[in-house]
PDB file of N, CA and C in Angstrom:
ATOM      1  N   UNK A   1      49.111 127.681 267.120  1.00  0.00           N
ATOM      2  CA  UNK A   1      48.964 126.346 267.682  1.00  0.00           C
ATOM      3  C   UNK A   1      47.513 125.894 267.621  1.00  0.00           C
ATOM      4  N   UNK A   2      46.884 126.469 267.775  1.00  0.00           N
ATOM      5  CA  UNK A   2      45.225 125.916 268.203  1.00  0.00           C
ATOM      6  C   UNK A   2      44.569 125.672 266.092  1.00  0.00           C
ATOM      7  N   UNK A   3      45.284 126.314 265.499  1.00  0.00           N
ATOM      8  CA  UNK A   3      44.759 125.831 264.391  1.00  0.00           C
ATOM      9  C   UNK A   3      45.393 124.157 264.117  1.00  0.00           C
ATOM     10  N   UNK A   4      46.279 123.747 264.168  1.00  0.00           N
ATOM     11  CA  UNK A   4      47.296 122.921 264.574  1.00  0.00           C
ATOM     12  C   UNK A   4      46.420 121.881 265.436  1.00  0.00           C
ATOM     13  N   UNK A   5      45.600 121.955 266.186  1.00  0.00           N
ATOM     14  CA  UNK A   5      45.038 121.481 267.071  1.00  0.00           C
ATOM     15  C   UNK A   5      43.695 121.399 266.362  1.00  0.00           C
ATOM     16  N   UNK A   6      43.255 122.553 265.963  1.00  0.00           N
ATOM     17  CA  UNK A   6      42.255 122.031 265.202  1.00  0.00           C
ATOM     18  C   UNK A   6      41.986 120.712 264.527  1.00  0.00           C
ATOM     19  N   UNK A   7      43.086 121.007 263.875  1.00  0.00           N
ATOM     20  CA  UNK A   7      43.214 120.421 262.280  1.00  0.00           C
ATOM     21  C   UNK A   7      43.422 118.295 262.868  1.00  0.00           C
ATOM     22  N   UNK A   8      43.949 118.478 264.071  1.00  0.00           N
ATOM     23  CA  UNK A   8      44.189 117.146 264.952  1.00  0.00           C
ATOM     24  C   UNK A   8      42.586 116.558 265.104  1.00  0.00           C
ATOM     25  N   UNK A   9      42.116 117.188 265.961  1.00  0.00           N
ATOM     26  CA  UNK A   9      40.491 117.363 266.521  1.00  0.00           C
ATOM     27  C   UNK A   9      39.859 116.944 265.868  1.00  0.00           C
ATOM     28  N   UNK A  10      39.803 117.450 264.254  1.00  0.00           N
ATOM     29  CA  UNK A  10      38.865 117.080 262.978  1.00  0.00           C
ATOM     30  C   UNK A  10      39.346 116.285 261.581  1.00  0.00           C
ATOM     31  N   UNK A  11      40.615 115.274 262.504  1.00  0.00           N
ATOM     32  CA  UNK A  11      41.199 114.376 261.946  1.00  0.00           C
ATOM     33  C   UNK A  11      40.291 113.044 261.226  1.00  0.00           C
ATOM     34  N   UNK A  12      40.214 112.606 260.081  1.00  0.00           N
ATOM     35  CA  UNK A  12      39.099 112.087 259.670  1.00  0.00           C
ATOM     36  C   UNK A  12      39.466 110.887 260.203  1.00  0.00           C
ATOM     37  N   UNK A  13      40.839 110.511 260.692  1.00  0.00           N
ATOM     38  CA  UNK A  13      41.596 109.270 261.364  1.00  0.00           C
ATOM     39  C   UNK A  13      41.247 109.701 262.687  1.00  0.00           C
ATOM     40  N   UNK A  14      40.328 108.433 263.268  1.00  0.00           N
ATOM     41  CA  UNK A  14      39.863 108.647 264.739  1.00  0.00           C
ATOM     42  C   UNK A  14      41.354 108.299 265.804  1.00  0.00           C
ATOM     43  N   UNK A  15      42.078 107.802 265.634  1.00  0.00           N
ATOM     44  CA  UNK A  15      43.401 107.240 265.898  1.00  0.00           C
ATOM     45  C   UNK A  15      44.300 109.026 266.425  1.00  0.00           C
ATOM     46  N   UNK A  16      43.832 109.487 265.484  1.00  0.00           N
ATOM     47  CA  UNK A  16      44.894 111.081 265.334  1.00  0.00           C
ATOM     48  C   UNK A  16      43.881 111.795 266.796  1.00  0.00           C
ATOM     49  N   UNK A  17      42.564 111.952 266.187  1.00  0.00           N
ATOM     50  CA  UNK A  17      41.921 112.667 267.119  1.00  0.00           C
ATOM     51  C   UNK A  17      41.783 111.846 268.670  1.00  0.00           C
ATOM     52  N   UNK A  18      42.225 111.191 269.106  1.00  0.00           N
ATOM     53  CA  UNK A  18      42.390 110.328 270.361  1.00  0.00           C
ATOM     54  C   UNK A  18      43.705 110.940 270.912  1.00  0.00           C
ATOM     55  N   UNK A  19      44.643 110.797 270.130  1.00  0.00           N
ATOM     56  CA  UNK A  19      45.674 111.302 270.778  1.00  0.00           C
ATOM     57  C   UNK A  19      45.718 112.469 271.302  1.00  0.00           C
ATOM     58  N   UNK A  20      44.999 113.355 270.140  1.00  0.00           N
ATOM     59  CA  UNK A  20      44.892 114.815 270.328  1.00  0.00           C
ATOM     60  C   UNK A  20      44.277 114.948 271.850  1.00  0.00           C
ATOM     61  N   UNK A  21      43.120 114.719 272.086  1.00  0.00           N
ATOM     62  CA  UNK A  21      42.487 114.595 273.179  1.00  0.00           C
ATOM     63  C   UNK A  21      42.629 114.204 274.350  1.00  0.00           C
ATOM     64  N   UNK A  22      43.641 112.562 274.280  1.00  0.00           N
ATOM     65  CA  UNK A  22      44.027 112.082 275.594  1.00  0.00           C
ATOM     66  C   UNK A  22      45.606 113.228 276.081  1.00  0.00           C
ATOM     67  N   UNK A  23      46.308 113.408 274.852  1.00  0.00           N
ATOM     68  CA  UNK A  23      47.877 113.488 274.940  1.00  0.00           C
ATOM     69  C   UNK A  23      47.975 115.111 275.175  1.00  0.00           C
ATOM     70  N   UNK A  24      46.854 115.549 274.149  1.00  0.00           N
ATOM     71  CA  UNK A  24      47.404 117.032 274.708  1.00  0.00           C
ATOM     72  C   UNK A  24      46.175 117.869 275.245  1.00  0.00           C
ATOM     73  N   UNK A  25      45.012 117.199 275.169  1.00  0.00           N
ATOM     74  CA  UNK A  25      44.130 118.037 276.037  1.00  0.00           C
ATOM     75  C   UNK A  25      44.018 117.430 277.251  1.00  0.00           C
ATOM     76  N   UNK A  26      44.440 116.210 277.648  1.00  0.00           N
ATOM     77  CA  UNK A  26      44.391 115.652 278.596  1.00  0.00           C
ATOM     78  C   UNK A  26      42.625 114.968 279.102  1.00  0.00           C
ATOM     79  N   UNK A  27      42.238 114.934 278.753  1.00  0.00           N
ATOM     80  CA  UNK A  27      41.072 114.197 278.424  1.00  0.00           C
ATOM     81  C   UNK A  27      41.310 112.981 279.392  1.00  0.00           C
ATOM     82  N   UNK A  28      40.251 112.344 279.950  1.00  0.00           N
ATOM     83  CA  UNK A  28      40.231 111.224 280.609  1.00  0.00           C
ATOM     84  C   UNK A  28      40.295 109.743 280.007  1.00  0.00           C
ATOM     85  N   UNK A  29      41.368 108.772 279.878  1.00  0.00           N
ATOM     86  CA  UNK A  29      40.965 107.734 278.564  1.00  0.00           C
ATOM     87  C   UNK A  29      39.513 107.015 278.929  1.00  0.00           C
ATOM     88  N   UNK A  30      39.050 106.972 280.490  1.00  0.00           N
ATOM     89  CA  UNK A  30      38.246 106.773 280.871  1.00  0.00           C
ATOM     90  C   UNK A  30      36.834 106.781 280.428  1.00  0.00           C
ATOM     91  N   UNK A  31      36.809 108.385 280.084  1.00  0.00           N
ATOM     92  CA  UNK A  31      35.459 108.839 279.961  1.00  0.00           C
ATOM     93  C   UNK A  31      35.045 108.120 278.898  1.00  0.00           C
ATOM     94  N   UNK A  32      33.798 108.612 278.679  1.00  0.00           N
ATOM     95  CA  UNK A  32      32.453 107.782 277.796  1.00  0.00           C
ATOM     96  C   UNK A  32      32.575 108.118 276.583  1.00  0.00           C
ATOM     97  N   UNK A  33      33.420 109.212 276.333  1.00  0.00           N
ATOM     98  CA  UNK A  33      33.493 109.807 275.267  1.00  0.00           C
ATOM     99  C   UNK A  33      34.853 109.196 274.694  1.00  0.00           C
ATOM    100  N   UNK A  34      35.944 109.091 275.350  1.00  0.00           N
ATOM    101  CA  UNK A  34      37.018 108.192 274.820  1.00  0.00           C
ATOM    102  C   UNK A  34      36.692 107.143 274.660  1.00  0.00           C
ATOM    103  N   UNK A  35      36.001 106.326 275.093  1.00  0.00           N
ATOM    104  CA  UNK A  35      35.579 105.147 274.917  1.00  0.00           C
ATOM    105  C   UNK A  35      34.985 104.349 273.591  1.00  0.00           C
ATOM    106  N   UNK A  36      34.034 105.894 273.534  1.00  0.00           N
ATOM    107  CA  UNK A  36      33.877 105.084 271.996  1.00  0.00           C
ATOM    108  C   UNK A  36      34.070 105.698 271.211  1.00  0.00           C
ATOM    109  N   UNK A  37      35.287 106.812 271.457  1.00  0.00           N
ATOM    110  CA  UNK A  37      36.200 107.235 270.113  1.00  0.00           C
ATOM    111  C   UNK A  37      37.411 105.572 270.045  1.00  0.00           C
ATOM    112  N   UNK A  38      37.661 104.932 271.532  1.00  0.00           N
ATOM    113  CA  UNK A  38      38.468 104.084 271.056  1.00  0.00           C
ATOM    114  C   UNK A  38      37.566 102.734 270.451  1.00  0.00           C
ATOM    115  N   UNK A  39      36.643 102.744 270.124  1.00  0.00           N
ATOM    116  CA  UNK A  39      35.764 101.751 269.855  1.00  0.00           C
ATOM    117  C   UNK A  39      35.751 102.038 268.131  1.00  0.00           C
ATOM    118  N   UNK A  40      35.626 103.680 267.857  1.00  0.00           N
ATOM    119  CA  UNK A  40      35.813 104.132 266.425  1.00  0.00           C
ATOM    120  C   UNK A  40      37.208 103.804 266.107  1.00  0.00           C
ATOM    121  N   UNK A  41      38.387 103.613 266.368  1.00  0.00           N
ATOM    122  CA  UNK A  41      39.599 103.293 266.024  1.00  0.00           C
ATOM    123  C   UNK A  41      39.405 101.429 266.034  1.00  0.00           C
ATOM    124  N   UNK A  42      38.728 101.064 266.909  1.00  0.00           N
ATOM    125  CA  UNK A  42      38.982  99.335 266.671  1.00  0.00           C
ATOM    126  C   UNK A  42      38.199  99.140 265.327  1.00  0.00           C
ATOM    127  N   UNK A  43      37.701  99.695 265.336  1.00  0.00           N
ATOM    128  CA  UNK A  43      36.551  99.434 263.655  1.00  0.00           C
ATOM    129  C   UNK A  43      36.633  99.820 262.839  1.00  0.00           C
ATOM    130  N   UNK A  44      37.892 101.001 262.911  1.00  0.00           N
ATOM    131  CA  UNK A  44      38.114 102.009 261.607  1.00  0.00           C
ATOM    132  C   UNK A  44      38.800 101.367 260.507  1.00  0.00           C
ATOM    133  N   UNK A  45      38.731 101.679 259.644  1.00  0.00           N
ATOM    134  CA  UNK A  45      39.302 101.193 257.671  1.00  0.00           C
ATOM    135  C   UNK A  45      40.959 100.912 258.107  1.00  0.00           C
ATOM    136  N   UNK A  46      41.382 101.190 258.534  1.00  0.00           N
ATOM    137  CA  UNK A  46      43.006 101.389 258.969  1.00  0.00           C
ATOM    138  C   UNK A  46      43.511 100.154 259.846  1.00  0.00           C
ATOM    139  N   UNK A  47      42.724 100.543 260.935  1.00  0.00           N
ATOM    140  CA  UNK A  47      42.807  98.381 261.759  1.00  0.00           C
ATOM    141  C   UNK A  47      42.348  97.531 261.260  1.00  0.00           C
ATOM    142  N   UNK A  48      40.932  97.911 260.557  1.00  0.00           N
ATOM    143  CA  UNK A  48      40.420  96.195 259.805  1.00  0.00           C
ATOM    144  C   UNK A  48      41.669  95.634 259.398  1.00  0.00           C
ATOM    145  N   UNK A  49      41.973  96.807 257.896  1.00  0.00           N
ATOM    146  CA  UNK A  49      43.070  96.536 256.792  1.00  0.00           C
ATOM    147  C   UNK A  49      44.457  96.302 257.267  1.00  0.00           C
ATOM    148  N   UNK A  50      44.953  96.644 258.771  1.00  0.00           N
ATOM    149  CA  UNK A  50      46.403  96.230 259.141  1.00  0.00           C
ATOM    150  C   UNK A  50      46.190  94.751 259.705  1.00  0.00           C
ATOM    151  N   UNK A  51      44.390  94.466 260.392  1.00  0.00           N
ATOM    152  CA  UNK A  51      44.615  92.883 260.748  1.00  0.00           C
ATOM    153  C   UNK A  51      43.728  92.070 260.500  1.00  0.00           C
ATOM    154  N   UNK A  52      43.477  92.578 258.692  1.00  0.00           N
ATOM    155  CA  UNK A  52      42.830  91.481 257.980  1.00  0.00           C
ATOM    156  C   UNK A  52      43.742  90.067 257.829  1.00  0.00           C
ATOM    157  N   UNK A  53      44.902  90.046 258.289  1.00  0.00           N
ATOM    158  CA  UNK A  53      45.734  89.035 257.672  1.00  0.00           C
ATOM    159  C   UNK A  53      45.940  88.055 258.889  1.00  0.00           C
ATOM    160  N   UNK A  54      45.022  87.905 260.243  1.00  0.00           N
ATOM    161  CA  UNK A  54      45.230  87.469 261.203  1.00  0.00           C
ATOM    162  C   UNK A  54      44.540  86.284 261.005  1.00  0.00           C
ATOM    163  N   UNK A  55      45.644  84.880 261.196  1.00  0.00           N
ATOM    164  CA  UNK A  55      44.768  83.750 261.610  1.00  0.00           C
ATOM    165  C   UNK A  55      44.152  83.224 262.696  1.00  0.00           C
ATOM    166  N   UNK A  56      43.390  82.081 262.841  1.00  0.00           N
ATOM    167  CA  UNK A  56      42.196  82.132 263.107  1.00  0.00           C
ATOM    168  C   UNK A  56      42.611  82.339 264.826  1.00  0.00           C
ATOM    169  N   UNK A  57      43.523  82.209 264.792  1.00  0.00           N
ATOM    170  CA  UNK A  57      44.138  82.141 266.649  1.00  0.00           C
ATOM    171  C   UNK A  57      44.276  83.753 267.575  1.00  0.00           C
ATOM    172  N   UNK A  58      44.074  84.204 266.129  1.00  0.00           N
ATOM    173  CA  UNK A  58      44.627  85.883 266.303  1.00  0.00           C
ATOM    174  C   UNK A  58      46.005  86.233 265.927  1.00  0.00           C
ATOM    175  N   UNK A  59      47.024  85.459 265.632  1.00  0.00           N
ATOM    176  CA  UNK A  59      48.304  86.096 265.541  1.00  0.00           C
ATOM    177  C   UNK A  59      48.812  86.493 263.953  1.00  0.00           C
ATOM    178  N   UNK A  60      49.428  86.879 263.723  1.00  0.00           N
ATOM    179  CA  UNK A  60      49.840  87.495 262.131  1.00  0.00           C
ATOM    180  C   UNK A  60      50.934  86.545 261.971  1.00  0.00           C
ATOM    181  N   UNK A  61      51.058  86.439 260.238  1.00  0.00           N
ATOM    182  CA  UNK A  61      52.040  85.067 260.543  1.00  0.00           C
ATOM    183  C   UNK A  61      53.017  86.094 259.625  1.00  0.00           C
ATOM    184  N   UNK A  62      53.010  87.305 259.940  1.00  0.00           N
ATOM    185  CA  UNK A  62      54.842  88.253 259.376  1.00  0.00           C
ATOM    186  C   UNK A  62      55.135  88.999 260.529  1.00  0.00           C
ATOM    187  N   UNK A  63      56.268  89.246 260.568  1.00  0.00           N
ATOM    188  CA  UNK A  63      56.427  90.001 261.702  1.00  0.00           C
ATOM    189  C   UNK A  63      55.617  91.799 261.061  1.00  0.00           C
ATOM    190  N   UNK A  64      55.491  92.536 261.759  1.00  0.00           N
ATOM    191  CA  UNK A  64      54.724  93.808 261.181  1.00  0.00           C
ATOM    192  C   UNK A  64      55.960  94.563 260.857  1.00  0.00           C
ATOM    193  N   UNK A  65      57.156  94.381 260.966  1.00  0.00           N
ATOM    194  CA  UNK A  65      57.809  95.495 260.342  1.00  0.00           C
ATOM    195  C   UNK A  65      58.491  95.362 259.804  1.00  0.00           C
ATOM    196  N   UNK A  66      58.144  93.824 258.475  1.00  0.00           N
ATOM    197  CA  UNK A  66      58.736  93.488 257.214  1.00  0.00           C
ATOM    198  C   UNK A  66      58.509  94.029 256.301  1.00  0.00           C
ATOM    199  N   UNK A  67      59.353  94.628 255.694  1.00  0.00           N
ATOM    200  CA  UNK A  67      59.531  95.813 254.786  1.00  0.00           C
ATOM    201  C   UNK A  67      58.706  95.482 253.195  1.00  0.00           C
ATOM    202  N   UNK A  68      57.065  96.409 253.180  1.00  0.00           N
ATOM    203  CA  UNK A  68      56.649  96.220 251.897  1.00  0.00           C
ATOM    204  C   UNK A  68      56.087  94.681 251.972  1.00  0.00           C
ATOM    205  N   UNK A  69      55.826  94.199 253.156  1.00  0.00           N
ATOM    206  CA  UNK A  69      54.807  93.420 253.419  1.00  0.00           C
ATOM    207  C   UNK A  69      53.704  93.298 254.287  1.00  0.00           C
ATOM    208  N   UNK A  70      52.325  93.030 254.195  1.00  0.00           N
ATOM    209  CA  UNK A  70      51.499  93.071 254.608  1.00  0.00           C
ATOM    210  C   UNK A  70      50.504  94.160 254.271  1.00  0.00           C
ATOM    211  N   UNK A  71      48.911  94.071 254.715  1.00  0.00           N
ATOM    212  CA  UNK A  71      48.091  94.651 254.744  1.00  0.00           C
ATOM    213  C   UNK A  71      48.248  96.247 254.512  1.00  0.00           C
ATOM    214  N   UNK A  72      48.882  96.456 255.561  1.00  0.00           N
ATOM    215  CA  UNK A  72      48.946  97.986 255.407  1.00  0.00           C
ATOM    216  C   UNK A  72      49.980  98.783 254.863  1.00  0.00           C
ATOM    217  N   UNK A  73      50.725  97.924 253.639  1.00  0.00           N
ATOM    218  CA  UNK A  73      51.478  98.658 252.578  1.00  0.00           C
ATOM    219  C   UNK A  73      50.260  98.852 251.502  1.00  0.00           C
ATOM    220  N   UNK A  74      49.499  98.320 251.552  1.00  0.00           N
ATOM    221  CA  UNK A  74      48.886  98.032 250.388  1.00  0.00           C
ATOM    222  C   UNK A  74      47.573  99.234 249.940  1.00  0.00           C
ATOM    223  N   UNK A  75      47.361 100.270 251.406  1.00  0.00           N
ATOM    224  CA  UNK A  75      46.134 101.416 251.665  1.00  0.00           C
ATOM    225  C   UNK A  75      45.218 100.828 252.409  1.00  0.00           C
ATOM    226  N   UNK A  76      44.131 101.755 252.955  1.00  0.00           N
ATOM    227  CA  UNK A  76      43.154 101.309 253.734  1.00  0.00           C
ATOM    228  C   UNK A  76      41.566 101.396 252.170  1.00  0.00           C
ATOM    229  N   UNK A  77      41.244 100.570 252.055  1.00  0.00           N
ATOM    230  CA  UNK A  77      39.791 100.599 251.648  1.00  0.00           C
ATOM    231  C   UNK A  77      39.902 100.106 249.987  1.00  0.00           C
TER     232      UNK A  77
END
């Protein structure tokens, strides 16, 4: 298990390693340190690219779980 955990921990997706931390180490979402791991997930290659397609109001004009449409069929970068 703990390699398993490792391998979560040193997830190059800050998204993976958050979970790891809040969900199974139990980590505080609080702390200073989650904070701006969740600050590395709002900025990461993966959210830009799922809500590059947002107009100017903020809302997406597909629903997100139209099949083979949008941003993030397409890869991050």
């Amino acid at each position: 298990m703990q390699s398993i955990l490792d391998r979560l921990l040193n997830s190059a997706e800050p998204s993976i390693r958050y979970k790891a931390r809040v969900h199974v180490l139990k980590e505080r979402p609080d702390s200073t340190a989650i904070r701006q791991l969740q600050e590395e997930i709002r900025v990461s290659p993966r959210v830009t690219k799922i809500l590059s397609e947002r107009r100017p109001d903020g809302s997406i004009p597909f629903h997100p779980y139209a099949k083979f449409y949008g941003a993030h069929w397409f890869g991050v970068g």
